[in-house]
N, C-alpha and C. Protein backbone atom coordinates (compact mmCIF):
# COMPACT_ATOMS: atom_id res chain seq x y z
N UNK A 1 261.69 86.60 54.50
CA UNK A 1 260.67 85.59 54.60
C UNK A 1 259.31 86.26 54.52
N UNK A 2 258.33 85.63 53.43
CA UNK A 2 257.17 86.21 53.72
C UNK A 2 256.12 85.75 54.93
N UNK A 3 255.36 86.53 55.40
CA UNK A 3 254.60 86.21 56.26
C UNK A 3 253.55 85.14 55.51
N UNK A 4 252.92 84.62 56.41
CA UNK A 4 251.99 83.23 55.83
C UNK A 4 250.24 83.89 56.76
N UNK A 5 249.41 84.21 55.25
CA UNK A 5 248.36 84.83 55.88
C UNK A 5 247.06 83.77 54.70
N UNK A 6 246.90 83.36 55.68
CA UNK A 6 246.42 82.17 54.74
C UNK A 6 244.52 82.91 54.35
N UNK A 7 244.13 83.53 55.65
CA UNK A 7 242.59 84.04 54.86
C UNK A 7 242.96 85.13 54.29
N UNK A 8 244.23 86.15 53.95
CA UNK A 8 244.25 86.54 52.97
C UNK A 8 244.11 86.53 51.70
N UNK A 9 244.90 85.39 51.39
CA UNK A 9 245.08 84.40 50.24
C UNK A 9 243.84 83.68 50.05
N UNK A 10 243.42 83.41 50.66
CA UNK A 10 241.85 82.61 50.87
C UNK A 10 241.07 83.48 49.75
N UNK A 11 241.01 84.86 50.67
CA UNK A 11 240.03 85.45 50.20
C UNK A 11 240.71 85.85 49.04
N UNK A 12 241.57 86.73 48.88
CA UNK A 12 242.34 87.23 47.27
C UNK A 12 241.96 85.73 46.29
N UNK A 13 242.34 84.89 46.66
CA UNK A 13 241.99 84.05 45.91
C UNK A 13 240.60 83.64 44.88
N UNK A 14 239.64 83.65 46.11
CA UNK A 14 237.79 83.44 45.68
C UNK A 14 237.91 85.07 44.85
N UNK A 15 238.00 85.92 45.24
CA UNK A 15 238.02 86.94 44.33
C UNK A 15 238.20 87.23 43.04
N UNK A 16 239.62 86.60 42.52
CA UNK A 16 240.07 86.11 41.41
C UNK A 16 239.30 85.13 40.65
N UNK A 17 239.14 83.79 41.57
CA UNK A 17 238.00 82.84 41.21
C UNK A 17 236.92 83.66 40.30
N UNK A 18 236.25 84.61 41.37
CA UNK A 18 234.94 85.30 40.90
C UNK A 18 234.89 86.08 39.66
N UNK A 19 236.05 86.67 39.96
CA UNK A 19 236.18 87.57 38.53
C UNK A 19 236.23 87.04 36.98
N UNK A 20 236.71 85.28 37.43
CA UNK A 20 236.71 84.40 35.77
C UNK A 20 235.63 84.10 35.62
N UNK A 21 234.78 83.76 36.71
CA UNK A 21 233.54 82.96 36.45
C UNK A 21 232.41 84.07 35.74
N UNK A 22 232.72 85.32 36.26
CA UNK A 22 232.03 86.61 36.14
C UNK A 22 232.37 87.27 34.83
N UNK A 23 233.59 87.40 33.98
CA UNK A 23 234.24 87.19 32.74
C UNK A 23 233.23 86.50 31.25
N UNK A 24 233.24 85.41 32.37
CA UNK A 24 233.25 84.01 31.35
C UNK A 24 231.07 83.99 31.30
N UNK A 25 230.83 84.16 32.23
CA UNK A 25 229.54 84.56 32.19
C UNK A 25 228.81 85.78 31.73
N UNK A 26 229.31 86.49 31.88
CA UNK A 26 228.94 87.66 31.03
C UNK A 26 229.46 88.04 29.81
N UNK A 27 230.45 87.89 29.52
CA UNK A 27 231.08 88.14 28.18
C UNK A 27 231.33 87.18 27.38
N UNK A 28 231.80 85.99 28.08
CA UNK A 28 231.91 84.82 27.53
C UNK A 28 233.56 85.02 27.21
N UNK A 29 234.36 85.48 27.55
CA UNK A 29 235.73 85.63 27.53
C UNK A 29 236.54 84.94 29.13
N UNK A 30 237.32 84.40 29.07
CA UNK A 30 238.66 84.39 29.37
C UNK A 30 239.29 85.55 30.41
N UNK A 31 239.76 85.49 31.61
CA UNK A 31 239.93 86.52 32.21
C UNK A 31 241.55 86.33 32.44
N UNK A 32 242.13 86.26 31.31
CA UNK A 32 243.69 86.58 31.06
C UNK A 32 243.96 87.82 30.85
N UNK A 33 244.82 88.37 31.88
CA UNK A 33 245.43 89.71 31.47
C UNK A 33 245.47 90.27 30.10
N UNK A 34 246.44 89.23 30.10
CA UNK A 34 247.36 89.53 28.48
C UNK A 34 246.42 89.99 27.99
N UNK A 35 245.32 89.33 27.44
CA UNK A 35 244.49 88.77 26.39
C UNK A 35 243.55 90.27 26.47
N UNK A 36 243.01 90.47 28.08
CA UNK A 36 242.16 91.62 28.28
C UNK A 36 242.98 93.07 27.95
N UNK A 37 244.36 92.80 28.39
CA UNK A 37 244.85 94.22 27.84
C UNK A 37 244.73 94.15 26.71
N UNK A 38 245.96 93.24 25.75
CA UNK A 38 245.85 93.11 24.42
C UNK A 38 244.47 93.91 23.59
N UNK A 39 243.39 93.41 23.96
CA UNK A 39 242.26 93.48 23.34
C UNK A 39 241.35 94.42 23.39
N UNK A 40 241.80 95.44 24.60
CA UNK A 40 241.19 96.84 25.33
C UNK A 40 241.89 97.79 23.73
N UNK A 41 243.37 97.50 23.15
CA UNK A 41 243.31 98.58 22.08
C UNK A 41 243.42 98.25 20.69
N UNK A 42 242.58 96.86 20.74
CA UNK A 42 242.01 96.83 19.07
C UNK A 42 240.72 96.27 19.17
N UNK A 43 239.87 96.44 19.70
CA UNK A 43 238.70 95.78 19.88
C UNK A 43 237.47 97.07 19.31
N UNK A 44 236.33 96.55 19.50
CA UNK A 44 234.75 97.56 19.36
C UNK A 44 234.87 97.89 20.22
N UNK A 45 234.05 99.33 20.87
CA UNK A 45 234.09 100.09 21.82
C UNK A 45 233.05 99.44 23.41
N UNK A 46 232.48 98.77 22.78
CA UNK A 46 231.72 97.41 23.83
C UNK A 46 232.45 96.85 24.26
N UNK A 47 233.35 95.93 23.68
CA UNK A 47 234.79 95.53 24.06
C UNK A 47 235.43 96.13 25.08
N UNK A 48 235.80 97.33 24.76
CA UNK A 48 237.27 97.93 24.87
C UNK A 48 236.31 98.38 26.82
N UNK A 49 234.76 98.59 26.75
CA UNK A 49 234.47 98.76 28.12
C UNK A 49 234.34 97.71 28.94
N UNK A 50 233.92 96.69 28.80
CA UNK A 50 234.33 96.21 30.22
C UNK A 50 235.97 95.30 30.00
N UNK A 51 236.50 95.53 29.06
CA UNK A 51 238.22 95.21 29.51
C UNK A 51 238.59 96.65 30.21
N UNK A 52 238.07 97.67 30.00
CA UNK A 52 238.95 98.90 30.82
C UNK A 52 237.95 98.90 32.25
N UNK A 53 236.74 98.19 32.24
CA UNK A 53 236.52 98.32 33.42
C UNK A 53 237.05 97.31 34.54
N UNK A 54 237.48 96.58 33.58
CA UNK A 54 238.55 94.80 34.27
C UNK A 54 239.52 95.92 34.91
N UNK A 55 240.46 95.94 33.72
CA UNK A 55 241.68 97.16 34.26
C UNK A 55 241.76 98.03 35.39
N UNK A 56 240.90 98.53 34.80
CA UNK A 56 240.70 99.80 35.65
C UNK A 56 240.08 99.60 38.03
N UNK A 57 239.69 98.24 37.68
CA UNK A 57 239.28 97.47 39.03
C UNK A 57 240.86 97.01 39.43
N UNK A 58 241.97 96.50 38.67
CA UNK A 58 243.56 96.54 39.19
C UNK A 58 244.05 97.16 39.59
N UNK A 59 243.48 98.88 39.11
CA UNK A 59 244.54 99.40 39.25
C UNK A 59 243.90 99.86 40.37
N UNK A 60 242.28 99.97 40.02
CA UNK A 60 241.36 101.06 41.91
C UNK A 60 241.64 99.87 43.31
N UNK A 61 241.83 98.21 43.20
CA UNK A 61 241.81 97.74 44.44
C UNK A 61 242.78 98.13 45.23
N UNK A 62 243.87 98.35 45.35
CA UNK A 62 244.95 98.77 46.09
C UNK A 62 244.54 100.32 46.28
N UNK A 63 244.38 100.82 46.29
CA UNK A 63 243.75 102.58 46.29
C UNK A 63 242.29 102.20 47.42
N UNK A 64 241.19 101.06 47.16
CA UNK A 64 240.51 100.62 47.96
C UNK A 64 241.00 99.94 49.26
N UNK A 65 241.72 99.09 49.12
CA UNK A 65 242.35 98.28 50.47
C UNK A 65 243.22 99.98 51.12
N UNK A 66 243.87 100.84 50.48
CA UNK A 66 244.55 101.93 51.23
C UNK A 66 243.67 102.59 51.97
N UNK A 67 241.79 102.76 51.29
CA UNK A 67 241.18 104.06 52.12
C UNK A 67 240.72 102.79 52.82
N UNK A 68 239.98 101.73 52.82
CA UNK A 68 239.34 101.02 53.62
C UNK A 68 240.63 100.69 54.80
N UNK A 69 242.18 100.45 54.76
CA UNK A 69 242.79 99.95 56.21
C UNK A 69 243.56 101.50 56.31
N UNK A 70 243.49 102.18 55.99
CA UNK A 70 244.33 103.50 56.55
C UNK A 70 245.68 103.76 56.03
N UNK A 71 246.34 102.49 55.58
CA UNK A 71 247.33 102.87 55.29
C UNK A 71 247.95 102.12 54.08
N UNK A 72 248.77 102.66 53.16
CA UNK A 72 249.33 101.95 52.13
C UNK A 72 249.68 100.53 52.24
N UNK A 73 249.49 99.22 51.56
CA UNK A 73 250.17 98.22 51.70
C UNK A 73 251.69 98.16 50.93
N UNK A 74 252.13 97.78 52.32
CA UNK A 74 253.72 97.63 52.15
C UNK A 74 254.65 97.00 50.86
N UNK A 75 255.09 97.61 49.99
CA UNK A 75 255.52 96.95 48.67
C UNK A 75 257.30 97.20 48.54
N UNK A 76 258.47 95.99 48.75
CA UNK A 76 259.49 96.48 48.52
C UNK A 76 259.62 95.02 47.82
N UNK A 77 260.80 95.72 47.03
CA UNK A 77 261.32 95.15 45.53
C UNK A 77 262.75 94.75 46.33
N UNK A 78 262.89 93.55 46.39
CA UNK A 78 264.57 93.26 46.93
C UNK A 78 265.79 93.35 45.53
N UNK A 79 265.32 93.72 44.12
CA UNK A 79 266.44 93.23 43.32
C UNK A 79 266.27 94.77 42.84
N UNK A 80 267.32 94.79 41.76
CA UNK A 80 267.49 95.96 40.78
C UNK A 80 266.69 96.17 40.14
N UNK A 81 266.09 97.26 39.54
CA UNK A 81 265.05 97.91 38.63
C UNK A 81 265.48 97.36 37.47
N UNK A 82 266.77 97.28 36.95
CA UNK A 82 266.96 96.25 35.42
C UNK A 82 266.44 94.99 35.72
N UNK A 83 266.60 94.29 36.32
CA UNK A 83 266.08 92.86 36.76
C UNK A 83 264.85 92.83 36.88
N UNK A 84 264.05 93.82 37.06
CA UNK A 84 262.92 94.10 36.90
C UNK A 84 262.22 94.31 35.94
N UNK A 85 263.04 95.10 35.14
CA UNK A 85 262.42 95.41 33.65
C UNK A 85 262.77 94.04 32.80
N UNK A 86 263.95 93.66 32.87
CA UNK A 86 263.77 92.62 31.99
C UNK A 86 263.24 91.15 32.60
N UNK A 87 262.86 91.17 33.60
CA UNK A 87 262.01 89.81 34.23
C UNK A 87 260.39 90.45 33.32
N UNK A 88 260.17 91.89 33.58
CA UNK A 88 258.91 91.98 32.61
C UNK A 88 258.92 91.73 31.46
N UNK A 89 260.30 91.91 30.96
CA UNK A 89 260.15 91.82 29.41
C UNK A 89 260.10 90.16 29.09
N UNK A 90 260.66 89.28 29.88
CA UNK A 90 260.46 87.99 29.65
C UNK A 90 259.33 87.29 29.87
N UNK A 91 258.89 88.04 31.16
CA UNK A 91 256.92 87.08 31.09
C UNK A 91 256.31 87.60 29.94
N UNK A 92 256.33 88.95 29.01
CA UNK A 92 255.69 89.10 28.02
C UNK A 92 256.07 88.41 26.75
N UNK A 93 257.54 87.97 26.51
CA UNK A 93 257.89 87.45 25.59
C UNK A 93 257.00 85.95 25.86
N UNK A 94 257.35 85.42 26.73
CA UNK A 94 256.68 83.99 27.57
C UNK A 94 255.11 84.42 27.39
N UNK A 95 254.13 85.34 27.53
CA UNK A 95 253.01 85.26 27.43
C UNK A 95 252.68 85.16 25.77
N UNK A 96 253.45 85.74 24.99
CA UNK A 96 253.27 85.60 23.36
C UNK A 96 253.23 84.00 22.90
N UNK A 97 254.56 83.45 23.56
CA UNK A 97 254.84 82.12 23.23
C UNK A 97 253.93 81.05 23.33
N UNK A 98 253.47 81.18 24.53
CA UNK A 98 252.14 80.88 25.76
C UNK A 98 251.27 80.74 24.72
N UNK A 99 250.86 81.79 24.75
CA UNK A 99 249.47 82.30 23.60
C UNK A 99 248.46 82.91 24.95
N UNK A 100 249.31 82.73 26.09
CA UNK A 100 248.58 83.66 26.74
C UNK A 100 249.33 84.07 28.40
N UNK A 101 248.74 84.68 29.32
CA UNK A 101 249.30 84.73 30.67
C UNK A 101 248.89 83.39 31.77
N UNK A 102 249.59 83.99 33.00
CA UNK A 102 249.20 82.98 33.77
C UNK A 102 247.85 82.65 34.41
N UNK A 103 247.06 83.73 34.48
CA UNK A 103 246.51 84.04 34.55
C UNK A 103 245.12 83.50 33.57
N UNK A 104 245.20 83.68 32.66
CA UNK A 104 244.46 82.55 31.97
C UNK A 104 244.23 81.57 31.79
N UNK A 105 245.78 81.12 31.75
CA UNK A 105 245.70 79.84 31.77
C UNK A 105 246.18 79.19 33.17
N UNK A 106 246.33 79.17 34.25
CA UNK A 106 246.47 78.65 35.75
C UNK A 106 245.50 79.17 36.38
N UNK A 107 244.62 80.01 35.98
CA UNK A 107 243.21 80.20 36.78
C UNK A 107 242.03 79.59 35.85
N UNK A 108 241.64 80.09 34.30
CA UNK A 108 240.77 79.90 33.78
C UNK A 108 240.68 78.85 32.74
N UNK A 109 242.21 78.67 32.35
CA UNK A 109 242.66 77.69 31.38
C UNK A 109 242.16 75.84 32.26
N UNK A 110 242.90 75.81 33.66
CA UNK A 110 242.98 74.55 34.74
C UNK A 110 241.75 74.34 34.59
N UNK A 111 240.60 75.73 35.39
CA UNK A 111 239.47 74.84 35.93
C UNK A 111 238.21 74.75 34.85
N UNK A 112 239.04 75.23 33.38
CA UNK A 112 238.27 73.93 31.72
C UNK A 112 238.86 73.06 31.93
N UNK A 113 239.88 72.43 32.12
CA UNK A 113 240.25 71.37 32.33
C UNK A 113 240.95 71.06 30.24
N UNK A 114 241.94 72.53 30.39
CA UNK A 114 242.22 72.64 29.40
C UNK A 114 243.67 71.64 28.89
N UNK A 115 244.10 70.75 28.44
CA UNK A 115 245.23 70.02 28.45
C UNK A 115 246.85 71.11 28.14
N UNK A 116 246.29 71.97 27.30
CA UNK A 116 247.24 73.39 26.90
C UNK A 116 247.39 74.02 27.94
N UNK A 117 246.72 74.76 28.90
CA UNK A 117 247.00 75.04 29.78
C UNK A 117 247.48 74.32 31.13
N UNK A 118 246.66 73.23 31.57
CA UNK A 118 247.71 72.84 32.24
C UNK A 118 249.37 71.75 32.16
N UNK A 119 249.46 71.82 30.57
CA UNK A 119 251.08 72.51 30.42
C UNK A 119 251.48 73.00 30.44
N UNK A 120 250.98 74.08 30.33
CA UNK A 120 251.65 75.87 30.41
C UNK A 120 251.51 75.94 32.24
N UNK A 121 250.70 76.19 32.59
CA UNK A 121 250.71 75.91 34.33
C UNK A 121 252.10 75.50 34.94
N UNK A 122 252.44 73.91 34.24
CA UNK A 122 253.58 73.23 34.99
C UNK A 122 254.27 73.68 34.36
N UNK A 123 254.51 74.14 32.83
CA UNK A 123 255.97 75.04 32.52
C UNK A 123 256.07 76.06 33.47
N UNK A 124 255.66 77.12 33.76
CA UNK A 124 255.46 78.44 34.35
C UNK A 124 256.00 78.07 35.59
N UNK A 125 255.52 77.40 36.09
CA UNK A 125 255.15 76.88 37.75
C UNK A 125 256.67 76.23 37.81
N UNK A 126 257.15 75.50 37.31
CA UNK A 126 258.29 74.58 37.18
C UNK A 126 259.43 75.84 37.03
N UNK A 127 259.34 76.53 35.70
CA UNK A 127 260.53 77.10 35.89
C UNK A 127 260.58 78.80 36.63
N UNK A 128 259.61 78.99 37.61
CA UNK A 128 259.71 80.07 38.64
C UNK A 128 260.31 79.35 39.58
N UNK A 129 259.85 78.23 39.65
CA UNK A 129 260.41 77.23 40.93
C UNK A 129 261.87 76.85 41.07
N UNK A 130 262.43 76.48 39.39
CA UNK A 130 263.91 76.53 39.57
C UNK A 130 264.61 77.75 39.45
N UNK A 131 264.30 78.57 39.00
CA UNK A 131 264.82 80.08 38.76
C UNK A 131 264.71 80.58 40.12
N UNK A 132 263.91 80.69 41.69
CA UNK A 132 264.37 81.33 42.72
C UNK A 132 265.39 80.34 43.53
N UNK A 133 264.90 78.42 42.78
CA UNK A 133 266.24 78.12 43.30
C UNK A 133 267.52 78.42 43.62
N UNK A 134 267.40 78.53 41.74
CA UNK A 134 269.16 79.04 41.60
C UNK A 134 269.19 80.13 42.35
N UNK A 135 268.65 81.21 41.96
CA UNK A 135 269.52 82.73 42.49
C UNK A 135 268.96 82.38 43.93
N UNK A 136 268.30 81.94 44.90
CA UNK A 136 268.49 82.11 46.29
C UNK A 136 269.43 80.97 46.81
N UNK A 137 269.43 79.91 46.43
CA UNK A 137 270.41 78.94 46.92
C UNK A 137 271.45 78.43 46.23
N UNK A 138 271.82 78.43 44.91
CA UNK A 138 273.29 78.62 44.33
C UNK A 138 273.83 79.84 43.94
N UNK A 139 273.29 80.82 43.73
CA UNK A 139 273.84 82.33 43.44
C UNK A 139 274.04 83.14 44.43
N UNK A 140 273.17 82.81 45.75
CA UNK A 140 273.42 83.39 47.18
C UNK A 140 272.54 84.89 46.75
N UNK A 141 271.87 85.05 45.62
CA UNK A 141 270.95 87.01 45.89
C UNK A 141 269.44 86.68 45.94
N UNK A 142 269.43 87.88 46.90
CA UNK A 142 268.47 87.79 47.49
C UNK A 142 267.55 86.34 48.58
């Protein structure tokens, strides 16, 4: 069971918020993963800096939350490392299909008040929702 930390989420949340609005205002882009990786290795070199400085803020916050609380945040994986790799390989196949991540479109796609995205939203959203169904309450893992 996860713990329920709601001004965590609060705040992780406005953060995220900030970072589209901050995206979309300065660059005038979209703050979809996909789209920002994708575009970090075929883009102009203007480009390719502030998508690696997007990036590169993913990969330093957890390295920040470690020196700012002292200690690593706790990360365990309950399934197999194959189940893992290929759950990645399917949100990327799903982000191609998409035309983009969730992330784009359930953060930046919704609040345009994009009709594409929030179909993609309730696809996404819908079938994570039946997929931990099944495997936690008819498959019995995890």
């Amino acid at each position: 069971m996860t713990e329920f930390t709601p001004f965590a989420g609060l705040a992780g949340g406005a953060m995220i918020g900030l970072s589209a609005v901050l995206a979309m205002l300065f660059f005038g882009r979209i703050a979809g993963i996909s789209g920002i990786l994708g575009g970090f290795f075929s883009l102009s070199a203007s480009e390719r800096t502030w998508r690696g400085g997007f990036l590169l803020g993913l990969i330093a916050a957890p390295l920040i939350y470690w020196a700012m609380m002292g200690e690593k945040p706790e990360i365990t994986i309950p399934v197999p490392l194959l189940l893992v790799v290929l759950g990645g390989f399917l949100v990327g196949v799903g982000t191609i299909l998409g035309g983009g991540c969730t992330s784009g479109h359930g953060v930046c796609g919704v609040a345009r008040l994009s009709h594409r995205s929030v179909i993609a939203t309730i696809s996404f959203m819908a079938t994570g929702i039946a997929t931990v169904f099944v495997m936690r309450h008819l498959l019995g893992m995890w």
